[in-house]
Protein backbone atom coordinates (compact mmCIF):
# COMPACT_ATOMS: atom_id res chain seq x y z
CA UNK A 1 43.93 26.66 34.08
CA UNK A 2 45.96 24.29 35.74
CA UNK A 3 49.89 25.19 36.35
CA UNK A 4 50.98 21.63 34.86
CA UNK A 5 48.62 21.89 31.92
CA UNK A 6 50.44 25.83 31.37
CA UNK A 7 53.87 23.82 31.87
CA UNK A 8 53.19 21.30 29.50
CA UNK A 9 51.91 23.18 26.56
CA UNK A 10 54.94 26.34 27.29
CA UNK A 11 57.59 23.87 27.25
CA UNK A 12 56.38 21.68 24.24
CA UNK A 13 55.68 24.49 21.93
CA UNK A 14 59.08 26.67 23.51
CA UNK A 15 60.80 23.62 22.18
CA UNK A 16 59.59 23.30 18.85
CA UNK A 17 60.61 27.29 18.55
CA UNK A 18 64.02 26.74 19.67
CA UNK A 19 64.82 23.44 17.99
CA UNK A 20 62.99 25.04 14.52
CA UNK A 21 65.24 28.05 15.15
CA UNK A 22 68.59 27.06 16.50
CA UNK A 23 68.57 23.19 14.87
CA UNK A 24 66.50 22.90 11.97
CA UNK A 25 66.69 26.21 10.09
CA UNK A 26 70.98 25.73 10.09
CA UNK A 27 70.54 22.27 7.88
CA UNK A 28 68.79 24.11 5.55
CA UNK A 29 72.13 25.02 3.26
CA UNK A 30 72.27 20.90 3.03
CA UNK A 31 69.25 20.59 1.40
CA UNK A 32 70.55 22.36 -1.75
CA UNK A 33 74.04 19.87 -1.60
CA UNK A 34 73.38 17.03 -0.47
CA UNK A 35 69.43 16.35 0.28
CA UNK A 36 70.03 12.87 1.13
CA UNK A 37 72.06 14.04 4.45
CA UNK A 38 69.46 16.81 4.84
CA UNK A 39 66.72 14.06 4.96
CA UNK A 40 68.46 11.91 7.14
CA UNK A 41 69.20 14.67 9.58
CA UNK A 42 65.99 16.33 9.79
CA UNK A 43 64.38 12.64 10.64
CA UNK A 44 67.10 12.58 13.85
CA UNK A 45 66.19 15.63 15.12
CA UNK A 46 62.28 15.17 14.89
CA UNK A 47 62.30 11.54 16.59
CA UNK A 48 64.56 12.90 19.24
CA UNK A 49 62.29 15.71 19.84
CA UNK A 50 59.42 13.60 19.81
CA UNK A 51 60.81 12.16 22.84
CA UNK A 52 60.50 15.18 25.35
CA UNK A 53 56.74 15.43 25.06
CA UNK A 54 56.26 11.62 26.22
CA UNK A 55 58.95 12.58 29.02
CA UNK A 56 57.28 15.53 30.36
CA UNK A 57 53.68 13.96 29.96
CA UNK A 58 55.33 10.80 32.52
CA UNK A 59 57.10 13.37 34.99
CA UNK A 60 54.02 16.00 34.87
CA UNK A 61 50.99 14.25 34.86
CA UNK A 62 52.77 10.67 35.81
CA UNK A 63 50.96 9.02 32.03
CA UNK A 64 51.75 5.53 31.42
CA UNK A 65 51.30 3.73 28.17
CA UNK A 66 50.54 0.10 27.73
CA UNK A 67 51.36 -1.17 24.51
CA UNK A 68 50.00 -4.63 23.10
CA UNK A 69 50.23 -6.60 19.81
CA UNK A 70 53.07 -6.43 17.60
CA UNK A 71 56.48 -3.89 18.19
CA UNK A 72 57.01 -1.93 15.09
CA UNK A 73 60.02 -2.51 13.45
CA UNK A 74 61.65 1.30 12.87
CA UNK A 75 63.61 -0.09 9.56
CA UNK A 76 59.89 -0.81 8.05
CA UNK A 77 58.57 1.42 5.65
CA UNK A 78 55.28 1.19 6.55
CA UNK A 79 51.98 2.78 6.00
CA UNK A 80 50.29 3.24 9.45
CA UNK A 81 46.56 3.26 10.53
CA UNK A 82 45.05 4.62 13.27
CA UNK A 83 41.59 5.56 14.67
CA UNK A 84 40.94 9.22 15.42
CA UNK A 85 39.38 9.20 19.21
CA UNK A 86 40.35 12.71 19.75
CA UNK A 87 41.74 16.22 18.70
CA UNK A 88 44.55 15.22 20.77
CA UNK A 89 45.59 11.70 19.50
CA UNK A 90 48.85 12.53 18.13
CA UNK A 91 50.35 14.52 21.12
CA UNK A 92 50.03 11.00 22.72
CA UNK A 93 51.05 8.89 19.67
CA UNK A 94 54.81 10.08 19.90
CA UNK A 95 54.70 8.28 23.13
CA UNK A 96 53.01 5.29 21.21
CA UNK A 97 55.47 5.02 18.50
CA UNK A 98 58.24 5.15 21.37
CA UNK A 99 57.26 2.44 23.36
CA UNK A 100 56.12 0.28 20.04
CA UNK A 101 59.21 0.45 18.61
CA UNK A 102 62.15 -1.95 19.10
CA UNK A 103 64.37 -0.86 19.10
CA UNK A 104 62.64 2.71 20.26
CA UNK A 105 63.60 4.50 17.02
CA UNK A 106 61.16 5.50 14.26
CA UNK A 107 60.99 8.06 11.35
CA UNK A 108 57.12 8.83 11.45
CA UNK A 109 55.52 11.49 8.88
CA UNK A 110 51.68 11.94 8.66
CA UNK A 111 48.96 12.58 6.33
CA UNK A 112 47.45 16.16 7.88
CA UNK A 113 44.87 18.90 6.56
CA UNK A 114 46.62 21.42 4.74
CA UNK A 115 45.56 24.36 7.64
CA UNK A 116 48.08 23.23 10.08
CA UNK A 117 51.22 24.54 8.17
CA UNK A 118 50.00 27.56 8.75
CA UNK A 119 50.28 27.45 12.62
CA UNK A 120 54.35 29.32 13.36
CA UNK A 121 56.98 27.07 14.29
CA UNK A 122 55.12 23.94 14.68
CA UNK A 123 53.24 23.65 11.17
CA UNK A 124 56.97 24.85 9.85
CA UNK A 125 58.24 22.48 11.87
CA UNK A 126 56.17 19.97 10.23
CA UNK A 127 56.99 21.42 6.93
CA UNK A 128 60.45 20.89 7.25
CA UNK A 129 60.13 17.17 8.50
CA UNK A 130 58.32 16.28 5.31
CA UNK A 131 54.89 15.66 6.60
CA UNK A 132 52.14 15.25 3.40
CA UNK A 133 49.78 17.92 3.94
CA UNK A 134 46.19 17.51 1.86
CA UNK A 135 43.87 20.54 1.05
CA UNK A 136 40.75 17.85 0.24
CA UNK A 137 40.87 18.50 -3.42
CA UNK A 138 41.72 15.28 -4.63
CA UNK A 139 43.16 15.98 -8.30
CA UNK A 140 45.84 18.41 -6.67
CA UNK A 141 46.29 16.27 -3.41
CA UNK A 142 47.20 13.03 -5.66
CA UNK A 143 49.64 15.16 -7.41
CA UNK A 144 51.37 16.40 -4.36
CA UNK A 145 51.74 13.24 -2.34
CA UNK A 146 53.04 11.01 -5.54
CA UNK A 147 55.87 13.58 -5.90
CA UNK A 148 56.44 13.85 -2.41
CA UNK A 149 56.50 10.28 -2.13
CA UNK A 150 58.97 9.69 -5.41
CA UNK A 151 61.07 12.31 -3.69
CA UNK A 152 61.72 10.42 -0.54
CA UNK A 153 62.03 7.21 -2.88
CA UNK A 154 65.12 8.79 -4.71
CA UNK A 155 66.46 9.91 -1.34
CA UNK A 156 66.53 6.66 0.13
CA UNK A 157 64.02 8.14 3.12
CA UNK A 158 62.66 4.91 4.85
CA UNK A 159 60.08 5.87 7.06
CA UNK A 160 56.11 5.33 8.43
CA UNK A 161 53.73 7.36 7.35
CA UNK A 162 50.46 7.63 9.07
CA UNK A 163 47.15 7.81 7.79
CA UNK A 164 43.75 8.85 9.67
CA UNK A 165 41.38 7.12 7.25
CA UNK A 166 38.59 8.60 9.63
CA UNK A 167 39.45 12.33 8.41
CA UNK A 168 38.36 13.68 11.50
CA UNK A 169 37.70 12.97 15.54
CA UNK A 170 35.32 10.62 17.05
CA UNK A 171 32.80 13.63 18.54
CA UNK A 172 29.04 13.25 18.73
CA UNK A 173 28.27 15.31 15.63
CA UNK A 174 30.82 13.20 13.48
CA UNK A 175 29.38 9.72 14.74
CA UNK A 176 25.51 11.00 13.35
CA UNK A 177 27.59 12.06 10.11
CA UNK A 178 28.67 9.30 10.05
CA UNK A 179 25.98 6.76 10.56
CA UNK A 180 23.91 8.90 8.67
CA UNK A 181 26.28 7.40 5.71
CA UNK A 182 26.23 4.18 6.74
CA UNK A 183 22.77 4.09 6.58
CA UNK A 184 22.34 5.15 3.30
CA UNK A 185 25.36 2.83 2.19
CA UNK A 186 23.76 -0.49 3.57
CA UNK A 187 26.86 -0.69 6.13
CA UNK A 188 26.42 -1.03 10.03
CA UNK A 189 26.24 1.90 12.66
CA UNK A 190 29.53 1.95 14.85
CA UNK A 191 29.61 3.68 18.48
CA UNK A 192 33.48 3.68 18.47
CA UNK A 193 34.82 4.54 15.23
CA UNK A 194 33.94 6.43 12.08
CA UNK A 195 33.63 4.66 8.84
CA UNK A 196 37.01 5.64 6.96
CA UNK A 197 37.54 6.88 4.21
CA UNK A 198 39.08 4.48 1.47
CA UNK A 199 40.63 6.75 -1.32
CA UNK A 200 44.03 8.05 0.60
CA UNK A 201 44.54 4.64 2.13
CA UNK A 202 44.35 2.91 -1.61
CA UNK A 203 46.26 5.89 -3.38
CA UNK A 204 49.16 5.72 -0.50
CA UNK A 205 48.88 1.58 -0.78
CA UNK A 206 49.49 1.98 -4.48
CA UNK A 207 52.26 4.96 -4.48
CA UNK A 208 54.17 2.96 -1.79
CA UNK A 209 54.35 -0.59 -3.75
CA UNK A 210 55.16 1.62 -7.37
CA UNK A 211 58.31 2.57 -5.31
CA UNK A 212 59.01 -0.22 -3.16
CA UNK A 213 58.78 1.40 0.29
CA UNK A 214 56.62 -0.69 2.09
CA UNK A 215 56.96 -3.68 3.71
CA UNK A 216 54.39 -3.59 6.06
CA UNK A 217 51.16 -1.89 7.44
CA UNK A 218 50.89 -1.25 10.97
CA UNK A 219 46.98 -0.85 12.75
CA UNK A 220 47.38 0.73 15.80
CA UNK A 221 43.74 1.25 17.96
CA UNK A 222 44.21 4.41 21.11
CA UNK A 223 42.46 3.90 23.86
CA UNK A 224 41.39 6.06 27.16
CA UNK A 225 40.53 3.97 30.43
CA UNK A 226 40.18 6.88 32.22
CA UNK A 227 40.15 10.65 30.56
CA UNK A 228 40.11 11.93 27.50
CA UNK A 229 41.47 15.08 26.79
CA UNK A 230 39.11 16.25 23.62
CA UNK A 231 40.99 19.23 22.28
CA UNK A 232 44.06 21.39 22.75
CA UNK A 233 42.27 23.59 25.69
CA UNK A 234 41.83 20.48 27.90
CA UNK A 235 45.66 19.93 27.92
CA UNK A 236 46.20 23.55 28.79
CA UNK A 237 43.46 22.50 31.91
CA UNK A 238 45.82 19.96 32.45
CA UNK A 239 43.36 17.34 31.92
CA UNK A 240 45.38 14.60 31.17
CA UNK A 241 45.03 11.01 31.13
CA UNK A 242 46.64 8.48 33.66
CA UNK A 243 46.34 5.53 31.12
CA UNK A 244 46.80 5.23 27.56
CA UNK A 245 46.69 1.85 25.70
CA UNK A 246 47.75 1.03 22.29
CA UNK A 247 46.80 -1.89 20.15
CA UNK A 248 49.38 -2.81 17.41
CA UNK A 249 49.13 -5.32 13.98
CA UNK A 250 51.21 -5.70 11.70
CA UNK A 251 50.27 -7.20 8.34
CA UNK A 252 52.81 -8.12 5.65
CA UNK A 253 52.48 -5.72 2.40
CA UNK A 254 52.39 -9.21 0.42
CA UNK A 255 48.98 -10.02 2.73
CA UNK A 256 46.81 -7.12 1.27
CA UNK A 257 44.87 -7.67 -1.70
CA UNK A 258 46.24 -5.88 -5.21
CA UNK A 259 42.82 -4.55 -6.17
CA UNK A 260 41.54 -1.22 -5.71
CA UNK A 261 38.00 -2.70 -4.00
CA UNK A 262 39.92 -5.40 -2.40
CA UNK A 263 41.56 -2.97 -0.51
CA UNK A 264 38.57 -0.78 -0.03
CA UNK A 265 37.08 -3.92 1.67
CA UNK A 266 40.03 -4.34 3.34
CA UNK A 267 39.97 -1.27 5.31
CA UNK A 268 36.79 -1.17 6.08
CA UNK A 269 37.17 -4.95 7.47
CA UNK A 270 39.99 -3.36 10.09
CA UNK A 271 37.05 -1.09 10.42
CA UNK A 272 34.84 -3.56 11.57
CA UNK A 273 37.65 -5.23 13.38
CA UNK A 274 38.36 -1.93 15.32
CA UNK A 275 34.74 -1.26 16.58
CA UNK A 276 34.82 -4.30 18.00
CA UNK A 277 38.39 -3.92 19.94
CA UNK A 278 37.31 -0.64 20.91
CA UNK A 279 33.73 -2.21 22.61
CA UNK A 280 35.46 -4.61 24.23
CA UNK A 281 37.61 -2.04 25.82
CA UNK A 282 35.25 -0.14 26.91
CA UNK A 283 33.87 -3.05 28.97
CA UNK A 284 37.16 -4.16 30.42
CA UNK A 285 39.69 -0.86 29.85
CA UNK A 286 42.33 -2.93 28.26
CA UNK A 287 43.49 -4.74 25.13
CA UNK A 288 44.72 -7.54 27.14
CA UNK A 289 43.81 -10.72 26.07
CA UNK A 290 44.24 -13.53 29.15
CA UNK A 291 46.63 -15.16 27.51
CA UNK A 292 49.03 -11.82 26.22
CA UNK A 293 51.81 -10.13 27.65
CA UNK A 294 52.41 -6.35 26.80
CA UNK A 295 55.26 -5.27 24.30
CA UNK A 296 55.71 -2.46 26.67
CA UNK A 297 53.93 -1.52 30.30
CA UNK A 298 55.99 1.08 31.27
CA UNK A 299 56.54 1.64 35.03
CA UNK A 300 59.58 3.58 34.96
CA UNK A 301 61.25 6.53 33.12
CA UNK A 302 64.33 5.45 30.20
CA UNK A 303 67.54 7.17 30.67
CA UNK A 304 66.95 7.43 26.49
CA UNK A 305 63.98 9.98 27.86
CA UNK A 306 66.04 11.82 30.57
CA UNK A 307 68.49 12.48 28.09
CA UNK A 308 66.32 14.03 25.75
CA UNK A 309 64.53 15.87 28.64
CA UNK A 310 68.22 17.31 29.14
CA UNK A 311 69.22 18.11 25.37
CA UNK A 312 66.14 19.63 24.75
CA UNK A 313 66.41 21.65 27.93
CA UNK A 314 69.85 22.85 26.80
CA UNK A 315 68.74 23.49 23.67
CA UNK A 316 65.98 25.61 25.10
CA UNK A 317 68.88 27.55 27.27
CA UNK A 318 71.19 28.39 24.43
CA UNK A 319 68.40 29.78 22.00
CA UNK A 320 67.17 31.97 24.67
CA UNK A 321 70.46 33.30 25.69
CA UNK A 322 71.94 34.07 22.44
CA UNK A 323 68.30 35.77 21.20
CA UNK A 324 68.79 38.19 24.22
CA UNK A 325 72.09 38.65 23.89
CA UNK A 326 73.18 39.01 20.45
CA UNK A 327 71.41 41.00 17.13
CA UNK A 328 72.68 38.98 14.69
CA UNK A 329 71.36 35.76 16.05
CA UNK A 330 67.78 38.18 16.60
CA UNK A 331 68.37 39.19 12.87
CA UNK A 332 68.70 35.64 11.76
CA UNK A 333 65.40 34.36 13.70
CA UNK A 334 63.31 36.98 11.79
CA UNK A 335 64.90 35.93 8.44
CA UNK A 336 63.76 32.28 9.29
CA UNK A 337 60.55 33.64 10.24
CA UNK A 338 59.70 35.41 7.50
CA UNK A 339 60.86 33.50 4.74
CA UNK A 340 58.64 30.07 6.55
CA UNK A 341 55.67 32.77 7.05
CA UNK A 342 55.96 33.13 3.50
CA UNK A 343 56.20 29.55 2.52
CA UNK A 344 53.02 28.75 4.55
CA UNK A 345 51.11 30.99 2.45
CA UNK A 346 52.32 29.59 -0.75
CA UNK A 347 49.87 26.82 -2.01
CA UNK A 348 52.37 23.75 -1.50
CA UNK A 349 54.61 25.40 1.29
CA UNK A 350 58.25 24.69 2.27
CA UNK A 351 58.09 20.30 1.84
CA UNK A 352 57.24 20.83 -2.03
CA UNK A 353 59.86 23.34 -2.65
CA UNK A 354 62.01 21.03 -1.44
CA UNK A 355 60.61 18.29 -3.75
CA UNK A 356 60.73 20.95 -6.49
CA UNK A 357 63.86 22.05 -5.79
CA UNK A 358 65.49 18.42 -5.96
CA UNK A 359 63.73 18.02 -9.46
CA UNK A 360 65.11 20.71 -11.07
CA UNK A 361 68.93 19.84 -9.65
CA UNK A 362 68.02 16.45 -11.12
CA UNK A 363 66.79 17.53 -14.61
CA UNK A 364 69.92 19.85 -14.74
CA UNK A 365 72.41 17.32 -13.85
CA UNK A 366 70.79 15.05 -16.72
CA UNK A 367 70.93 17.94 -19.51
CA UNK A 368 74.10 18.43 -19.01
CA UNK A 369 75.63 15.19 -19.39
């Protein structure tokens, strides 16, 4: 173990468990008044947090990130694309989505297997942000997300969801999986991507245009120059990497074809597209182009990211103090607790009781008029 690996990984997840406790659980009484403030609030906290783990990845291991392409504009709704290198992408995609943005402001949700609700604090977290979580059985998974998705239509929630169409990481086993299908599909072997998986992207496509909240889709490409931290032990080792480029693209919603297989082709054309960025960087570690500038090469630290560093620091302080020092606050933690350890083992968890919840407000607003 390495002491800034132990640092990073104590502080991140101490975070989550004091901003879940001390931040998040109090808005909770707003979600049965007023869920469009309860939205709205919930998406402030989580893109504020997601600032402290890009600051303490640039002060601990000194990480920069180079992004290239197009910014992403934060008031897009958006469906978002990226390729799965490892177990680890997302911890550095906060960062991504930080320095993409312009301004640097962003209300991100993604599309994640169904097991990670169940981990405390952070798959509650999670939960509580409104992230779509699937259980790969499609009937039940369509159902979910096209509620999910009409709820934060009726809220007015603008916001980017991301998709990995891969399913999965890019490790050795998955790339023979994969080629193995390629191969009996006619399509061509890839060294840096997995061939994705077409039925979410098309089903989230669809759902998004039926309630007008996308304007755009965003491809972003990761890539490692350097090291590549493969699951969640190597960032405990502290193996962490110096570099991390991102590729964006934006394409216009009105670009994409209106077909089912026109969009299956499509994706699998970014596909095709992406292997090819990706081989190229392997050759030169960039996404440069000679004639491009970055959006963002980061060489120094924003006083946006100090401040968070601070806040969540404080926040951190305050929890701890008043958990010690006072019973009802100790009482109030294991309410939380139990009543989110509960809602993870419920088939939909906390994010479709909320959904649920609305409906039924809604439906008995309307019979009684």
């Amino acid at each position: 173990m390495e002491w800034r690996g132990i640092a990073y990984i104590s502080l991140w997840y101490l975070s989550i468990i004091c901003g879940f406790l001390g931040i998040c659980c109090p808005t909770i009484p707003l979600m049965f008044i007023c869920p469009h403030t309860f939205r709205y609030i919930i998406g402030v906290i989580f893109s504020i947090w997601e600032m402290y783990p890009t600051v303490l990845m640039r002060l601990l291991f000194n990480t920069c990130f180079t992004i290239t392409g197009d910014p992403i504009n934060p008031l897009d709704g958006a469906l978002l694309i990226m390729n799965h290198r490892n177990r680890l992408d997302w911890n550095f995609l906060w960062a991504g989505m930080y320095y993409s943005a312009k301004p640097p402001a962003h209300k991100l949700k993604m599309v994640l297997k169904s097991a990670i609700r169940h981990v405390p604090f952070a798959g509650w977290v999670m939960q509580l942000s409104g992230f779509l979580y699937i259980q790969r059985r499609w009937e039940h998974d369509q159902s979910s997300m096209e509620k999910q998705m009409k709820y934060f239509s009726d809220v007015n929630d603008t916001h980017q969801i991301l998709l990995f169409p891969e399913g999965t990481d890019l490790s050795p086993n998955n790339i023979v999986r994969s080629n193995k299908y390629a191969d009996k599909n006619n399509l061509p072997n890839y060294k840096y991507v997995l061939h994705p998986k077409t039925t979410g992207f098309v089903f989230l496509t669809n759902t998004m245009r039926k309630n007008k909240q996308i304007n755009s889709v965003y491809d972003l490409t990761v890539g490692y120059p350097d090291v590549i931290p493969q699951c969640e032990m190597d960032a405990l080792r502290g193996v962490f990497p110096k570099n991390v480029h991102f590729h964006v693209k934006r394409y216009d919603e009105l670009e994409l074809p209106y077909t089912e297989d026109g969009l299956k082709s499509w994706l699998n054309d970014i596909w095709r597209q992406k292997e090819n960025r990706l081989a190229d960087f392997a050759a030169t570690s960039s996404f440069i182009s000679s004639n491009e500038v970055p959006v963002s090469d980061n060489k120094h630290i924003d006083n946006a990211l100090y401040l968070a560093l601070v806040f969540w620091i404080l926040v951190q302080i305050i929890v701890i103090y008043y958990f010690i020092m006072s019973s009802l606050f100790q009482y109030w933690c294991l309410i939380c607790c139990i009543v989110f350890l509960g809602f993870s083992f419920v088939e939909d968890g906390f994010q479709m009781f909320e959904v649920t919840l609305y409906n039924c407000i809604k439906n008995s607003v309307r019979k009684n008029k």
